[in-house]
C-alpha atoms as a PDB file:
ATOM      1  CA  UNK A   1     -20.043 -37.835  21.604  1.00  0.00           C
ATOM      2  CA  UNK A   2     -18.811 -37.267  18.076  1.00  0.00           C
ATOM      3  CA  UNK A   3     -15.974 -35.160  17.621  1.00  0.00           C
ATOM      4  CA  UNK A   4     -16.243 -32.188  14.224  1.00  0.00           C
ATOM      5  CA  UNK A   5     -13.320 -32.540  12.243  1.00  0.00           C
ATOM      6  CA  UNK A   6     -10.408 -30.595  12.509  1.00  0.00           C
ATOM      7  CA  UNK A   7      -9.368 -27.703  10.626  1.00  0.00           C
ATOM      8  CA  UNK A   8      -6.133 -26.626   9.459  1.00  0.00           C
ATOM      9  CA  UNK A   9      -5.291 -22.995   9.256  1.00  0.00           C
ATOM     10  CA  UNK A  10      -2.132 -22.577   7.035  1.00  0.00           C
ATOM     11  CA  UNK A  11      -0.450 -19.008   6.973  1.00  0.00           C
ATOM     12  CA  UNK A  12       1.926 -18.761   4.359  1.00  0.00           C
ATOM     13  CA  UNK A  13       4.085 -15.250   4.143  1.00  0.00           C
ATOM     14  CA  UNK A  14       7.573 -14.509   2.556  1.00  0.00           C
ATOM     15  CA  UNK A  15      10.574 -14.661   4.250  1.00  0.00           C
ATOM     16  CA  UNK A  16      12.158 -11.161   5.496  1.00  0.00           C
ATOM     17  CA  UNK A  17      14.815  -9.998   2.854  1.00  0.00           C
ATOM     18  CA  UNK A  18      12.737 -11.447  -0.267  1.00  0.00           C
ATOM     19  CA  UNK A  19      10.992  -8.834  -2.646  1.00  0.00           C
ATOM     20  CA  UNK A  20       7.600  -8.723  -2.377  1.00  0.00           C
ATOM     21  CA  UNK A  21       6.162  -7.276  -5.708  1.00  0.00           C
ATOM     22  CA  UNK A  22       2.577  -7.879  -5.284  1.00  0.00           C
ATOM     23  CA  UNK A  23       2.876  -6.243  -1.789  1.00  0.00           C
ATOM     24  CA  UNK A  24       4.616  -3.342  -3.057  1.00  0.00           C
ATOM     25  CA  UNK A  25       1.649  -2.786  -5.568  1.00  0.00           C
ATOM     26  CA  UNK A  26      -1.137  -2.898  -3.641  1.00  0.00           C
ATOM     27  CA  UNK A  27       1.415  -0.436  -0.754  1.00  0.00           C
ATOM     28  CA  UNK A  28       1.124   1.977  -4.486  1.00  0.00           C
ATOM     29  CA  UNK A  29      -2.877   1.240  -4.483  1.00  0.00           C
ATOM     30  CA  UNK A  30      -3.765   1.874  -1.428  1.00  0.00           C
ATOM     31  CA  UNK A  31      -1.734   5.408  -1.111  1.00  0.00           C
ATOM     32  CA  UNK A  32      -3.415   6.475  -4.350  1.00  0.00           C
ATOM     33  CA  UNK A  33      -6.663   5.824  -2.649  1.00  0.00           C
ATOM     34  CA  UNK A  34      -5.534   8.149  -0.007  1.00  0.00           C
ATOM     35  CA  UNK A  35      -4.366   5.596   2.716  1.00  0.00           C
ATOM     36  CA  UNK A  36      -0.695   7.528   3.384  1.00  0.00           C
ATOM     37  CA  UNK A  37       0.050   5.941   6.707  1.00  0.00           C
ATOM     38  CA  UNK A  38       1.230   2.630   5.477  1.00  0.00           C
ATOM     39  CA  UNK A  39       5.047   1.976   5.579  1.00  0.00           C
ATOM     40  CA  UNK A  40       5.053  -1.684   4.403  1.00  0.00           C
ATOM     41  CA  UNK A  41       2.509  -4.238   2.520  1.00  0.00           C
ATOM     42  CA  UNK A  42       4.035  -8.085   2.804  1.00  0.00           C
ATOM     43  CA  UNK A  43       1.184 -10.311   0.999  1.00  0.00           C
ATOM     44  CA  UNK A  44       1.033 -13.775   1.718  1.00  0.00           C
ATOM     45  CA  UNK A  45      -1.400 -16.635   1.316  1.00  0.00           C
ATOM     46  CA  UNK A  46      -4.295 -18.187   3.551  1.00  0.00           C
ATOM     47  CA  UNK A  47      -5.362 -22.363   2.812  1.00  0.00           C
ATOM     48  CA  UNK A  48      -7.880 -23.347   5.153  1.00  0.00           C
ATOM     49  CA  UNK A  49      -7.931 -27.638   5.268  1.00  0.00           C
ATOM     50  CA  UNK A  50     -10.588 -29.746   6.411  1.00  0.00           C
ATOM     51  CA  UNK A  51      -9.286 -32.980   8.225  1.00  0.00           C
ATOM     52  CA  UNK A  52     -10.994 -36.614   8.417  1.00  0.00           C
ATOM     53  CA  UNK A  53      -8.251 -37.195  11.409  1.00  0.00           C
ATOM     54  CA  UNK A  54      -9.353 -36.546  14.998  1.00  0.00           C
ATOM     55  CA  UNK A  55      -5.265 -36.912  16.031  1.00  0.00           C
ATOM     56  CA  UNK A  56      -3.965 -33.401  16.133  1.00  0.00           C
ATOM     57  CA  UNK A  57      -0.810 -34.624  16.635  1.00  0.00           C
ATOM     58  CA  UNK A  58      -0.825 -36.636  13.545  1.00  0.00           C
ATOM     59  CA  UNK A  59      -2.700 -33.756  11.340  1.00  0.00           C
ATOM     60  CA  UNK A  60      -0.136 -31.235  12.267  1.00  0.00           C
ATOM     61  CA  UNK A  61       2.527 -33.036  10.758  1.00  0.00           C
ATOM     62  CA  UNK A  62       0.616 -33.972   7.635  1.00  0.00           C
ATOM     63  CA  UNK A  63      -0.496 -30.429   7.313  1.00  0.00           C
ATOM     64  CA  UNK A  64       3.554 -29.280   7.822  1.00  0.00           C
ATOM     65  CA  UNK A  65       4.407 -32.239   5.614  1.00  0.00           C
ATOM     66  CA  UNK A  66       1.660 -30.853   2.732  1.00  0.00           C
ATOM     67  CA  UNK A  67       2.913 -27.147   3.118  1.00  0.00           C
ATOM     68  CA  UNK A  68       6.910 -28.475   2.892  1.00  0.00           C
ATOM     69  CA  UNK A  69       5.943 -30.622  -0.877  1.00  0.00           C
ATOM     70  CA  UNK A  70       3.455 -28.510  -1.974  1.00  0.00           C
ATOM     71  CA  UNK A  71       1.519 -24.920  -0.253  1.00  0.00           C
ATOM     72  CA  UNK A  72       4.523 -23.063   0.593  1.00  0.00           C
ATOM     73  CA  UNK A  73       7.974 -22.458  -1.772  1.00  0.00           C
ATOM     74  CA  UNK A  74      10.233 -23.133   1.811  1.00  0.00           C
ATOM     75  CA  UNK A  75      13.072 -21.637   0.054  1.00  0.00           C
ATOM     76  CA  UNK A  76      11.560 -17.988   0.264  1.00  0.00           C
ATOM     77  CA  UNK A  77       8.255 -18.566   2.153  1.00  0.00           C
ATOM     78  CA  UNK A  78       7.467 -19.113   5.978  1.00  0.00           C
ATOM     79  CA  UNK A  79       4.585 -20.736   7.079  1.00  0.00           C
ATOM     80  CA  UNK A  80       2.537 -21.446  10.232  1.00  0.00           C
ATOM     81  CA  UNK A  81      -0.158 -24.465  11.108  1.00  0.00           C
ATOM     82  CA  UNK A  82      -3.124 -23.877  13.487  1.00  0.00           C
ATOM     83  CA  UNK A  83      -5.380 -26.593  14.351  1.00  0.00           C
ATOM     84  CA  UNK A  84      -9.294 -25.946  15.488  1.00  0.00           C
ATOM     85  CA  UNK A  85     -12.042 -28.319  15.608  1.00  0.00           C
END
């Protein structure tokens, strides 16, 4: 039986502490649209990879690899990799 490829689902968020401007704006948006329950927006990003590897194992740590050199600033960004096939 042929296995689907995997997929990669990379959350990307800012680290506690670091300002968040584009969060803050769209906190400002959404109360002018009358949403006044909201304490806190923290934006962050959402990369979605398709994988020719069928070793999870081995994909996670490319994927963690790819968001260390490249998706995610590691200085003032956290990120997280699920796997799904």
């Amino acid at each position: 039986m042929r296995r689907s490829p995997l997929k990669a689902k990379v959350h990307i968020t800012l680290k506690s502490g670091v300002l968040d401007p584009q969060g803050k704006a769209v906190e400002h948006a959404l109360g002018g649209l009358g949403f006044k329950d909201i304490i806190d927006v923290r934006q962050g990003k959402y990369i979605e990879l398709t994988l020719k590897t069928k070793d999870k194992a081995k994909a996670k740590s490319e994927v963690e690899k790819m968001c260390k050199t490249l998706l995610a600033n590691t200085i003032v960004e956290n990120f997280t990799v699920d796997l799904d096939e």
